[in-house]
PDB file of N, CA and C in Angstrom:
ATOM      1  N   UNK A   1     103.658  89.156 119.371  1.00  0.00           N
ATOM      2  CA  UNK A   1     104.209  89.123 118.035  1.00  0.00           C
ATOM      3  C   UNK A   1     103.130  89.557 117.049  1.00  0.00           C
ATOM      4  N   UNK A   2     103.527  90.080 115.791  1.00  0.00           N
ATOM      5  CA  UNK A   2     103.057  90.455 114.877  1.00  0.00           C
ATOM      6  C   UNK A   2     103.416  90.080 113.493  1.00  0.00           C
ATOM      7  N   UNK A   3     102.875  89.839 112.446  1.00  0.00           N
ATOM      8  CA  UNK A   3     103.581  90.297 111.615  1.00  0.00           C
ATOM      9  C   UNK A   3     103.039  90.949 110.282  1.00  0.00           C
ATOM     10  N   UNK A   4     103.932  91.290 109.622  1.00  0.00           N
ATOM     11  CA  UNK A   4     103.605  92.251 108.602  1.00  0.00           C
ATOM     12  C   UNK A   4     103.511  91.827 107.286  1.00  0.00           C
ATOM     13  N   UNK A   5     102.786  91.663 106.302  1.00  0.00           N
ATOM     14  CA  UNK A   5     103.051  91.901 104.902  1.00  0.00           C
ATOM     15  C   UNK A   5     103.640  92.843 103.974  1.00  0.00           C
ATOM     16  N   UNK A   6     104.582  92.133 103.684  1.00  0.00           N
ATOM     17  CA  UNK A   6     105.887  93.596 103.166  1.00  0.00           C
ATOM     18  C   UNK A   6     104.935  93.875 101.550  1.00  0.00           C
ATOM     19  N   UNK A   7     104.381  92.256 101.308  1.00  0.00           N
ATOM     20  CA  UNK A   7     103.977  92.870  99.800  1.00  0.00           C
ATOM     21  C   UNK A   7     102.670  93.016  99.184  1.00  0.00           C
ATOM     22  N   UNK A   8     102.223  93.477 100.501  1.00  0.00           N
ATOM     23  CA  UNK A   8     100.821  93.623 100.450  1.00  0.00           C
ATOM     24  C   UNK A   8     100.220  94.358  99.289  1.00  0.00           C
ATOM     25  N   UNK A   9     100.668  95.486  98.822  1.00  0.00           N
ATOM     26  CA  UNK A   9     100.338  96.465  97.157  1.00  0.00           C
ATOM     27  C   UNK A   9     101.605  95.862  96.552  1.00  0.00           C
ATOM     28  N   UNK A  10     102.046  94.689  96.523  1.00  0.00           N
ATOM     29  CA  UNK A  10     102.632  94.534  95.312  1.00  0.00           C
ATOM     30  C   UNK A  10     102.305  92.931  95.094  1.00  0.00           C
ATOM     31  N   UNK A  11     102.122  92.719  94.078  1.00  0.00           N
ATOM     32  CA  UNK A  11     101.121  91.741  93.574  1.00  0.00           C
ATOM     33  C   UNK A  11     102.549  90.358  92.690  1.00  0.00           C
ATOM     34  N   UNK A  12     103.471  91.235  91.864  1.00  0.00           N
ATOM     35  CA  UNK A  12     104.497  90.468  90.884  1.00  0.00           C
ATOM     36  C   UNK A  12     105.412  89.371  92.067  1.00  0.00           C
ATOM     37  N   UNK A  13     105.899  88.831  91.563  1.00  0.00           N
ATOM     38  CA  UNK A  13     107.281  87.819  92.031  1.00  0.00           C
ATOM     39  C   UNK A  13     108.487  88.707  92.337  1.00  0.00           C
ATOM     40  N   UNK A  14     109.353  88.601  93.235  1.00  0.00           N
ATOM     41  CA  UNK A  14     109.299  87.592  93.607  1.00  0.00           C
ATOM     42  C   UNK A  14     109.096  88.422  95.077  1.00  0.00           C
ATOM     43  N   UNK A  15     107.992  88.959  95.287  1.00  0.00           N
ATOM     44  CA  UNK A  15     107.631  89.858  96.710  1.00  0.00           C
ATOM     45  C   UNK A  15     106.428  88.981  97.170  1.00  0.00           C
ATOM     46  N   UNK A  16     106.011  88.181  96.354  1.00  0.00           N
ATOM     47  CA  UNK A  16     104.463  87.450  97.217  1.00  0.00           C
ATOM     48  C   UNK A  16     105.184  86.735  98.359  1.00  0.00           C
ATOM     49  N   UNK A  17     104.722  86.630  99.036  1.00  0.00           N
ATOM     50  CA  UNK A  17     104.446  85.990 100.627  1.00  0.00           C
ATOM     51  C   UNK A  17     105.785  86.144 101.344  1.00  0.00           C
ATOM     52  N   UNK A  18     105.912  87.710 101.496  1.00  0.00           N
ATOM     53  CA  UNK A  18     107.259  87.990 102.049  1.00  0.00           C
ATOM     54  C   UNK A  18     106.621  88.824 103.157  1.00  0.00           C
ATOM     55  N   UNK A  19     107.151  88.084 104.935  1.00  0.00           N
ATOM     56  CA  UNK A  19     106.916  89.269 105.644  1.00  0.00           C
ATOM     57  C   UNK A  19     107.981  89.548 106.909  1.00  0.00           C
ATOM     58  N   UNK A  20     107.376  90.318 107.736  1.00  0.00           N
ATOM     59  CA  UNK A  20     107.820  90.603 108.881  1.00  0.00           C
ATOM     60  C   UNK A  20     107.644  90.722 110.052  1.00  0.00           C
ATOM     61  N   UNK A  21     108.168  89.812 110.944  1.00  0.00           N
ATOM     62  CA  UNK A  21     107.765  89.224 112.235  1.00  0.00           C
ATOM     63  C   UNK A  21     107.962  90.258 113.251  1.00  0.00           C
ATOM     64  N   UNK A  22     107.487  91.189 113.738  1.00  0.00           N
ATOM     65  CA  UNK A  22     107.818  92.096 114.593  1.00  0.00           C
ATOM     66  C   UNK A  22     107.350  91.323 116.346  1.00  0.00           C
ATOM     67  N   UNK A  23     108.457  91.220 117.355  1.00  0.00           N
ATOM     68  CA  UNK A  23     108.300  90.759 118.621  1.00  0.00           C
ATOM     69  C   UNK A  23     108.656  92.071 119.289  1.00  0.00           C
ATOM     70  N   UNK A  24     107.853  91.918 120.429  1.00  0.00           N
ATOM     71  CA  UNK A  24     108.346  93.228 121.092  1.00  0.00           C
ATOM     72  C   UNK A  24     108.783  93.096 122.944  1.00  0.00           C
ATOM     73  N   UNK A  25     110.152  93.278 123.285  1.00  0.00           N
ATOM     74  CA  UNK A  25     110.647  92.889 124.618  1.00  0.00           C
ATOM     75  C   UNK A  25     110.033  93.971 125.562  1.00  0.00           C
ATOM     76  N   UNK A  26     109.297  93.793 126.436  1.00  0.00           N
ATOM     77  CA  UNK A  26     108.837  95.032 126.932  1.00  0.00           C
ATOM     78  C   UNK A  26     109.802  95.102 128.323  1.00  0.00           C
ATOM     79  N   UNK A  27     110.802  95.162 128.144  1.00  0.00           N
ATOM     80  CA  UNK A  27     112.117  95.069 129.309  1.00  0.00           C
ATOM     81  C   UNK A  27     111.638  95.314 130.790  1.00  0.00           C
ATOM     82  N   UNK A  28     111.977  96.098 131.372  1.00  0.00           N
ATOM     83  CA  UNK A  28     111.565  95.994 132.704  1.00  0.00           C
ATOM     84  C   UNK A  28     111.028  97.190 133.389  1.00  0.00           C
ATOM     85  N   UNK A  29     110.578  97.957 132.462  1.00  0.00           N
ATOM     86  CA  UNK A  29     109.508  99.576 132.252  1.00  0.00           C
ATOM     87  C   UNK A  29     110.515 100.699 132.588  1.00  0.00           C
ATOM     88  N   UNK A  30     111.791 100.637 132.419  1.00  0.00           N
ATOM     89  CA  UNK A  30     112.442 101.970 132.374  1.00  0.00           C
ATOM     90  C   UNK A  30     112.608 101.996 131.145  1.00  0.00           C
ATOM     91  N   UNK A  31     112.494 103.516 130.906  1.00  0.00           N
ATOM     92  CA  UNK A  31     112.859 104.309 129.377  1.00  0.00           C
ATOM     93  C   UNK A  31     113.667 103.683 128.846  1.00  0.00           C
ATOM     94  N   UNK A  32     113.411 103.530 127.787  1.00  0.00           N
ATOM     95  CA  UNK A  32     114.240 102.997 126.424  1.00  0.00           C
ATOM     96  C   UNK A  32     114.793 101.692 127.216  1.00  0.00           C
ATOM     97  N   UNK A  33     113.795 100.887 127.589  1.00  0.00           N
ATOM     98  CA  UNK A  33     114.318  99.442 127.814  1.00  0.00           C
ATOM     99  C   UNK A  33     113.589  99.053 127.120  1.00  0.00           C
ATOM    100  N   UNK A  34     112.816  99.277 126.260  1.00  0.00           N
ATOM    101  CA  UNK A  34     111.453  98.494 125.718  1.00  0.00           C
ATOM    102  C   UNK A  34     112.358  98.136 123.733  1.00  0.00           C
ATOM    103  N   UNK A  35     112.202  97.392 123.748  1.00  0.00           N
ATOM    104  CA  UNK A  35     113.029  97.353 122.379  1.00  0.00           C
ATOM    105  C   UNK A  35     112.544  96.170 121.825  1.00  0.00           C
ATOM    106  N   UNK A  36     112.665  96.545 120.045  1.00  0.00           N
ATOM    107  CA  UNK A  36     111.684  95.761 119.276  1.00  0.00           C
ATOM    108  C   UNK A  36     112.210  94.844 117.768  1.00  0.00           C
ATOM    109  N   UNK A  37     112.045  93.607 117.897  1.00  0.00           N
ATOM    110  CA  UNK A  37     113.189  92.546 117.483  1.00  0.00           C
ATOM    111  C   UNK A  37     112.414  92.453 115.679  1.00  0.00           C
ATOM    112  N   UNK A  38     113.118  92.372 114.376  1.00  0.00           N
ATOM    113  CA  UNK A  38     112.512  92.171 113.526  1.00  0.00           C
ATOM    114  C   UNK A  38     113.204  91.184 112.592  1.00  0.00           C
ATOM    115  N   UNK A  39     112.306  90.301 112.028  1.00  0.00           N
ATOM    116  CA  UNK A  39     112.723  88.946 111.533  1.00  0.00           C
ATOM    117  C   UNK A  39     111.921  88.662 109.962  1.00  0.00           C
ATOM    118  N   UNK A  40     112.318  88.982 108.900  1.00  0.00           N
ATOM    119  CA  UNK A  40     111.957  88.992 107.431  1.00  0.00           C
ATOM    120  C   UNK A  40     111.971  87.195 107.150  1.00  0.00           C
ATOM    121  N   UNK A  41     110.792  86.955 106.887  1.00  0.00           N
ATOM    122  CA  UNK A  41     110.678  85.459 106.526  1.00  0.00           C
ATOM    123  C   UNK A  41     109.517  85.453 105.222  1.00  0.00           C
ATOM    124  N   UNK A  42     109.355  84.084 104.299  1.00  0.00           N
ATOM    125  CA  UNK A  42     108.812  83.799 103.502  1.00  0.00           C
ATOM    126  C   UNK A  42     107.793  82.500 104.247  1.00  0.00           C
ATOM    127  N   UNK A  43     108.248  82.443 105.777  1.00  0.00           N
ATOM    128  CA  UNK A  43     107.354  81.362 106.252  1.00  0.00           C
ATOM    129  C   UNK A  43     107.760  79.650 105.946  1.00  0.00           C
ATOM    130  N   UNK A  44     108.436  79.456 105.068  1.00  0.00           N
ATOM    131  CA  UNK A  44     108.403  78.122 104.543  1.00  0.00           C
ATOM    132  C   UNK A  44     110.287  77.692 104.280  1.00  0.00           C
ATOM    133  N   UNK A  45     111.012  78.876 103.876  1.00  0.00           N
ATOM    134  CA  UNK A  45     112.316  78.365 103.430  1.00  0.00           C
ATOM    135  C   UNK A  45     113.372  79.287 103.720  1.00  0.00           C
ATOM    136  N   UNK A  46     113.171  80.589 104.632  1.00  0.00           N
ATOM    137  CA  UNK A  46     113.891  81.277 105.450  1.00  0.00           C
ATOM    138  C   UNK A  46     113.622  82.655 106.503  1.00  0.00           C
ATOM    139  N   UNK A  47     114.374  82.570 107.209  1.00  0.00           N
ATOM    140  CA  UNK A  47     114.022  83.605 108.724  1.00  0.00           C
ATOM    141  C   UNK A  47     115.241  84.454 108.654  1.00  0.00           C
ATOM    142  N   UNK A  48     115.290  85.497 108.412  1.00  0.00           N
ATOM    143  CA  UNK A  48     116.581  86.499 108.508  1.00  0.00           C
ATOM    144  C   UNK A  48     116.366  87.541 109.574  1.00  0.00           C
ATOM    145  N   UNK A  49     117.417  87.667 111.088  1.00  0.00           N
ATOM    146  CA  UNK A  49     116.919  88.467 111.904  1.00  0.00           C
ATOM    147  C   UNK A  49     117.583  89.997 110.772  1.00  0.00           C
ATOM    148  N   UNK A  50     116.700  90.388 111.155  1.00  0.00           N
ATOM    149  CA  UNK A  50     117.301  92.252 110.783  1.00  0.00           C
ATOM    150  C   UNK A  50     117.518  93.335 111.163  1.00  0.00           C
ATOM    151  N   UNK A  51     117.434  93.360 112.262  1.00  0.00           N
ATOM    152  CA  UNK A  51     117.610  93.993 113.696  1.00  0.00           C
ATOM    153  C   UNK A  51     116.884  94.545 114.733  1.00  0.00           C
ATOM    154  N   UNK A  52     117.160  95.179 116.032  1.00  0.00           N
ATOM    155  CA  UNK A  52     116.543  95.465 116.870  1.00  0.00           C
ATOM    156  C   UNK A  52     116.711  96.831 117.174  1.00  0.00           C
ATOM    157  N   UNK A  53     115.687  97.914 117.193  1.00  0.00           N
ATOM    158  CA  UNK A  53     115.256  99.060 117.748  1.00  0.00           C
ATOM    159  C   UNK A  53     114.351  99.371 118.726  1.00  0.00           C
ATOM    160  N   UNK A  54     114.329 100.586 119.210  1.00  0.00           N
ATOM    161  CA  UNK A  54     113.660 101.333 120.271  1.00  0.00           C
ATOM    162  C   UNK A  54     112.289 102.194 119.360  1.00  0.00           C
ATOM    163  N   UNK A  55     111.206 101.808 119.587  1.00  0.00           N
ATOM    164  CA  UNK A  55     109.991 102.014 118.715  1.00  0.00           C
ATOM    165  C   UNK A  55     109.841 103.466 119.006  1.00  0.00           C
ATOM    166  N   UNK A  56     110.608 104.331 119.962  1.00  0.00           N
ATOM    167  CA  UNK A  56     110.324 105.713 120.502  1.00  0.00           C
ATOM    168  C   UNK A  56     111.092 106.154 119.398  1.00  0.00           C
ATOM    169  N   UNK A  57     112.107 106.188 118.982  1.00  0.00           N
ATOM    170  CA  UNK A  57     113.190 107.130 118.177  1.00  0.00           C
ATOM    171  C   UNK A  57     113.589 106.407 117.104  1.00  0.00           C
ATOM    172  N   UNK A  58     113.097 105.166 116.944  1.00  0.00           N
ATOM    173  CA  UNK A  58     114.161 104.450 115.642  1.00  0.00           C
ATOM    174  C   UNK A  58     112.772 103.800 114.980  1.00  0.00           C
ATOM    175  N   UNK A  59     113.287 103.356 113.612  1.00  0.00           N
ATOM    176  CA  UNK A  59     112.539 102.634 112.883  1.00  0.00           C
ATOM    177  C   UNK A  59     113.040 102.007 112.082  1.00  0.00           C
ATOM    178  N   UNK A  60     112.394 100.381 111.426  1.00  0.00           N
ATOM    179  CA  UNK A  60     113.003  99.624 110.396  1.00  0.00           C
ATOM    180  C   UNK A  60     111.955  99.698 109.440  1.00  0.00           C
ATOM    181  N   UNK A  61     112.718  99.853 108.025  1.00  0.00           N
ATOM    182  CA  UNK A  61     111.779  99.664 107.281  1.00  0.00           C
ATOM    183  C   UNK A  61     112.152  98.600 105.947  1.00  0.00           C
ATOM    184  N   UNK A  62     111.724  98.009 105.445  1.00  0.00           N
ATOM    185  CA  UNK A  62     111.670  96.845 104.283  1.00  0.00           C
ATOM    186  C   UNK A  62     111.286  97.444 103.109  1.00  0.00           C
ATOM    187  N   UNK A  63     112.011  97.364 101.783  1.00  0.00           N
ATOM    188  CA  UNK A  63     111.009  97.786 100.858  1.00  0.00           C
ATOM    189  C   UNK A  63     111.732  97.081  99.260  1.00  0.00           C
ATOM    190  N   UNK A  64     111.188  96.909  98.678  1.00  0.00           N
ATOM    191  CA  UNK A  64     111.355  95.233  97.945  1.00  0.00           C
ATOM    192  C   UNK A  64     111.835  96.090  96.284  1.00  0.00           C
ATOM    193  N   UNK A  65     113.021  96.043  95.905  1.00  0.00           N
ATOM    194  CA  UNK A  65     113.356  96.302  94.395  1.00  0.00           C
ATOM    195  C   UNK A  65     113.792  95.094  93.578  1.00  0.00           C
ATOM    196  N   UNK A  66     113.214  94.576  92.581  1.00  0.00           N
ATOM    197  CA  UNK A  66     113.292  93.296  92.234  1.00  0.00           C
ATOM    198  C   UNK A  66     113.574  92.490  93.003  1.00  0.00           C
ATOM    199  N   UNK A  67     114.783  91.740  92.820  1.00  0.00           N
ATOM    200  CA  UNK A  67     114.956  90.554  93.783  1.00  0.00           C
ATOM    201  C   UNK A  67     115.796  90.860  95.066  1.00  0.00           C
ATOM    202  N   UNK A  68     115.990  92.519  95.043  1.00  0.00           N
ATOM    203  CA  UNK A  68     116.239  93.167  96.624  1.00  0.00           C
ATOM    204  C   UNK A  68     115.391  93.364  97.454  1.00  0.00           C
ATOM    205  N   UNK A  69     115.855  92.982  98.730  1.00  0.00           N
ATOM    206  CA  UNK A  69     114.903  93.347  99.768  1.00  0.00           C
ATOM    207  C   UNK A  69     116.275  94.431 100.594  1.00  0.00           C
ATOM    208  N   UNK A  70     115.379  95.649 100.909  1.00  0.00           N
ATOM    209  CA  UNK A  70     116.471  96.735 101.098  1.00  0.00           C
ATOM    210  C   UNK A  70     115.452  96.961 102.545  1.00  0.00           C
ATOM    211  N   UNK A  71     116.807  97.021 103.238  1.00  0.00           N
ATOM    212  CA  UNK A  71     116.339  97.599 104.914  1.00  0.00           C
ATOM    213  C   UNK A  71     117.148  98.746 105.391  1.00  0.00           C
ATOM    214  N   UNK A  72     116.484  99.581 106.055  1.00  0.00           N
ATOM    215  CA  UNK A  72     116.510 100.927 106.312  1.00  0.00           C
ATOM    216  C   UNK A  72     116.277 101.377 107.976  1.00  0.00           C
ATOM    217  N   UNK A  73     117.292 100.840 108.867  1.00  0.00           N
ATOM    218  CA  UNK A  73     117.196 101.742 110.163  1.00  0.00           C
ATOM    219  C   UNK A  73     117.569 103.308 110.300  1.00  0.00           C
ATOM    220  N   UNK A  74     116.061 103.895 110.569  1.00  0.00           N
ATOM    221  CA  UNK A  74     116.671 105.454 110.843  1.00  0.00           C
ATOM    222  C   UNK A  74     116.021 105.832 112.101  1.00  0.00           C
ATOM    223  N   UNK A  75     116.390 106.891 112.331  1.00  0.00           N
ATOM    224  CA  UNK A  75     116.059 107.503 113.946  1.00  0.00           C
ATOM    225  C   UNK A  75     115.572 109.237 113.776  1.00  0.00           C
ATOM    226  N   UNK A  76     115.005 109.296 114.498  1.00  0.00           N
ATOM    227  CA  UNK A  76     113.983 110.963 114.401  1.00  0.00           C
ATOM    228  C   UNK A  76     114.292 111.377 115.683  1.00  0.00           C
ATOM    229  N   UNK A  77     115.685 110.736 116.509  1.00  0.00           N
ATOM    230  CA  UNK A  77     116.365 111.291 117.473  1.00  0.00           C
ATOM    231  C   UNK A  77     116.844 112.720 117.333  1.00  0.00           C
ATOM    232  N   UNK A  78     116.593 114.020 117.841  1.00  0.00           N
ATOM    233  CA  UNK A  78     117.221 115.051 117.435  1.00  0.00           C
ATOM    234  C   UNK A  78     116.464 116.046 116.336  1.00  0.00           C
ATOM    235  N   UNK A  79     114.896 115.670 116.083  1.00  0.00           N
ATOM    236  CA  UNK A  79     114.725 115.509 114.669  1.00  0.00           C
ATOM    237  C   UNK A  79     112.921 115.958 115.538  1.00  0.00           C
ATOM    238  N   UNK A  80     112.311 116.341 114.145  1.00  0.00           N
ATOM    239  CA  UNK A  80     110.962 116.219 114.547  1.00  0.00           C
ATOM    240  C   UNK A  80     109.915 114.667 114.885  1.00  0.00           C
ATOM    241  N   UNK A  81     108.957 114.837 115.632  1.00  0.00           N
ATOM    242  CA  UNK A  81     108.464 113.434 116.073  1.00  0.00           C
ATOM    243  C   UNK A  81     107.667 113.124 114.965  1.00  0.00           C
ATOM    244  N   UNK A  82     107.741 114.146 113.708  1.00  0.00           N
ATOM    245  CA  UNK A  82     107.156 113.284 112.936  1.00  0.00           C
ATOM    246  C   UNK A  82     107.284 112.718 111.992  1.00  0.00           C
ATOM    247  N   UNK A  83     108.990 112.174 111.305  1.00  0.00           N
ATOM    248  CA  UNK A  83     109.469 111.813 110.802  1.00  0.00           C
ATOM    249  C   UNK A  83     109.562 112.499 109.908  1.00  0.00           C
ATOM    250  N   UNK A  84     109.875 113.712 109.675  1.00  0.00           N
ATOM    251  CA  UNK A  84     109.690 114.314 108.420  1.00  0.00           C
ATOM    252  C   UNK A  84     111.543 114.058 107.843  1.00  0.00           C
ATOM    253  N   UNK A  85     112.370 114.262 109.204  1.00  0.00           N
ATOM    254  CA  UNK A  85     113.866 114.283 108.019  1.00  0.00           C
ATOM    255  C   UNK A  85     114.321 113.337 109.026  1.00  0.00           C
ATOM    256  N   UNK A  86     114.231 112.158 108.727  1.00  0.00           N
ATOM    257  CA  UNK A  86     114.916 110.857 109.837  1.00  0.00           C
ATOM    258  C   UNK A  86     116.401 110.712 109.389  1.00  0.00           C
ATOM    259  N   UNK A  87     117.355 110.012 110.387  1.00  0.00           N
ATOM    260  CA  UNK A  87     118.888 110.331 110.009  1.00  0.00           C
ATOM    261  C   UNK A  87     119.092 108.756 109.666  1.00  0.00           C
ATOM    262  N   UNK A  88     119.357 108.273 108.756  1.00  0.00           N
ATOM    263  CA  UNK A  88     119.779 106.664 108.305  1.00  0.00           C
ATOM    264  C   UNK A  88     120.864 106.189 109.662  1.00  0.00           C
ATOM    265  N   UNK A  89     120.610 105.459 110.510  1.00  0.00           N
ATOM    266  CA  UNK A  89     121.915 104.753 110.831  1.00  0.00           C
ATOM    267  C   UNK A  89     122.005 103.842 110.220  1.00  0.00           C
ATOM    268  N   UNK A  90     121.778 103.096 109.611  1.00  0.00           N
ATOM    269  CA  UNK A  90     122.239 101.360 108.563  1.00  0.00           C
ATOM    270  C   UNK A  90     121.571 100.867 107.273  1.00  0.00           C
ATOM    271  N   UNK A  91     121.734 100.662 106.614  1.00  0.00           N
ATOM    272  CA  UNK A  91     121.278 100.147 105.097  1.00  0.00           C
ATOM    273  C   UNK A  91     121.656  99.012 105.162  1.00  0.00           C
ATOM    274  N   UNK A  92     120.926  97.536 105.010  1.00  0.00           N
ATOM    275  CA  UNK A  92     121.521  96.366 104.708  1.00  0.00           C
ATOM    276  C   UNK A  92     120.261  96.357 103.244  1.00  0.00           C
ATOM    277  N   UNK A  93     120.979  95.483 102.137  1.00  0.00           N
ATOM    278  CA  UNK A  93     120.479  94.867 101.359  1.00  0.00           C
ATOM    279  C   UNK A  93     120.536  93.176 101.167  1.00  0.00           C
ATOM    280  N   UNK A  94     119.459  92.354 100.736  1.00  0.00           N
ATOM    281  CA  UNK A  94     119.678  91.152 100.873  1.00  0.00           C
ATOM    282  C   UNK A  94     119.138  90.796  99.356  1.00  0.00           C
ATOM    283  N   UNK A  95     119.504  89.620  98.979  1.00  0.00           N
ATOM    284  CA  UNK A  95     118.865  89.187  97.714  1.00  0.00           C
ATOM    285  C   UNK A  95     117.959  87.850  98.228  1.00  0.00           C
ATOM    286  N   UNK A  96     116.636  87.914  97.594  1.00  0.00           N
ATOM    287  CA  UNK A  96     115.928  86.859  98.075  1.00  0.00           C
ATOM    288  C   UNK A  96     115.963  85.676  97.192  1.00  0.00           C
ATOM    289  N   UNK A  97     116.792  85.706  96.176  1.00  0.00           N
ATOM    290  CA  UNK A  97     116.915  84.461  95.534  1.00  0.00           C
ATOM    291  C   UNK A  97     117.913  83.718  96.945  1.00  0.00           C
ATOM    292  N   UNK A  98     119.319  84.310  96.877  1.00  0.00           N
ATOM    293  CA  UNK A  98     120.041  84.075  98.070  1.00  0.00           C
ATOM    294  C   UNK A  98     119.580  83.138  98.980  1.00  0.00           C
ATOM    295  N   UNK A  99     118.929  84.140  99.749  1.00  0.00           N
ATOM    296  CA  UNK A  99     118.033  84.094 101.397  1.00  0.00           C
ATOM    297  C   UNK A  99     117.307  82.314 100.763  1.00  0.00           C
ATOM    298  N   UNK A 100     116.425  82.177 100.002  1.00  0.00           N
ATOM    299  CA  UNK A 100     116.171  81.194  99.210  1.00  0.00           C
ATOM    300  C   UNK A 100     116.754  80.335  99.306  1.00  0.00           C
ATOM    301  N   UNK A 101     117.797  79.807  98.295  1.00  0.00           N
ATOM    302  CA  UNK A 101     118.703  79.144  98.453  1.00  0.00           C
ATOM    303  C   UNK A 101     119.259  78.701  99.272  1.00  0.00           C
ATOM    304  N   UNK A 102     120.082  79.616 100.600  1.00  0.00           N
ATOM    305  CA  UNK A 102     120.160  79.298 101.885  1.00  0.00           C
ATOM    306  C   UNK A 102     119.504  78.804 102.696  1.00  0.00           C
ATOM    307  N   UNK A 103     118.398  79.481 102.918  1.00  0.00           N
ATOM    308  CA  UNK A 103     117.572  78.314 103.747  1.00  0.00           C
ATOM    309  C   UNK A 103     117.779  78.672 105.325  1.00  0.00           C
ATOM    310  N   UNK A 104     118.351  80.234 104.955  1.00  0.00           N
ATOM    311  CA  UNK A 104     118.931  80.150 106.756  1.00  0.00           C
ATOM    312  C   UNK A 104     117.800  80.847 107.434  1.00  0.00           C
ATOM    313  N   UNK A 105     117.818  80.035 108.599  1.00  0.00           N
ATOM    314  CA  UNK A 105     116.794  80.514 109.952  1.00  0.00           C
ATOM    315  C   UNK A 105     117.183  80.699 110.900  1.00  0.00           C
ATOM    316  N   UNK A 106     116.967  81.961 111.653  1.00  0.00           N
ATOM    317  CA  UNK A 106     117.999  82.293 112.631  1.00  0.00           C
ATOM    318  C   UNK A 106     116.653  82.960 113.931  1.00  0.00           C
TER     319      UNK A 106
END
C-alpha cells in the first residue's frame, strides 16, 4: 500500500489532509491480472472506494475544485503509451463536505 497526497501544492481548505490509498493485487502473474484498488480518505472521518484499474492501460486521477473532489478514469488503450490523448471511461464527482458528514468507510 501506498498513499498519496492529493493536496500536496494546495495549501487552502478544504483540500488539507486529503489522500489516496493506492493497494495493489498482484493476481496470479498473467497479463492484466495485476489490478490496482483506490480509496480517497481524510484519515479520521471517511474512506470512499473509487475504483479499480489495470496500471498498464488505465489510470485514476483526483483533482480537488472547491469543495469537489473530481475523479477521472481514463485509458491510453489504443492510444500512445504516453498519455498524450487518453479516452475518459468515467467521471465521478463527490462533495467533501458530504463524504464529511457521512462518515462513510468502505
Amino acid at each position: 500500500m501506498r498513499t498519496l497526497d492529493i493536496c500536496k501544492n494546495e495549501s487552502r481548505l478544504p483540500c488539507s489532509k486529503l489522500y489516496v490509498e493506492v493497494f495493489n493485487d498482484l493476481g496470479v502473474g498473467l497479463p492484466e491480472s495485476d489490478l490496482t484498488y483506490d480509496y480517497l480518505t481524510d484519515s479520521s472521518s471517511f474512506r470512499l472506494f473509487l475504483g479499480k484499474y489495470d496500471e498498464t492501460s488505465e489510470i485514476l486521477t483526483a483533482d480537488i475544485k472547491g469543495d469537489s473532489v473530481i475523479i477521472i478514469k481514463s485509458t491510453n488503450e489504443g492510444q500512445s503509451p504516453e498519455w498524450q490523448s487518453p479516452k475518459v471511461l468515467e467521471k465521478k464527482v463527490y462533495s467533501l463536505k458530504e463524504l464529511k458528514e457521512k462518515g462513510q468507510v468502505e
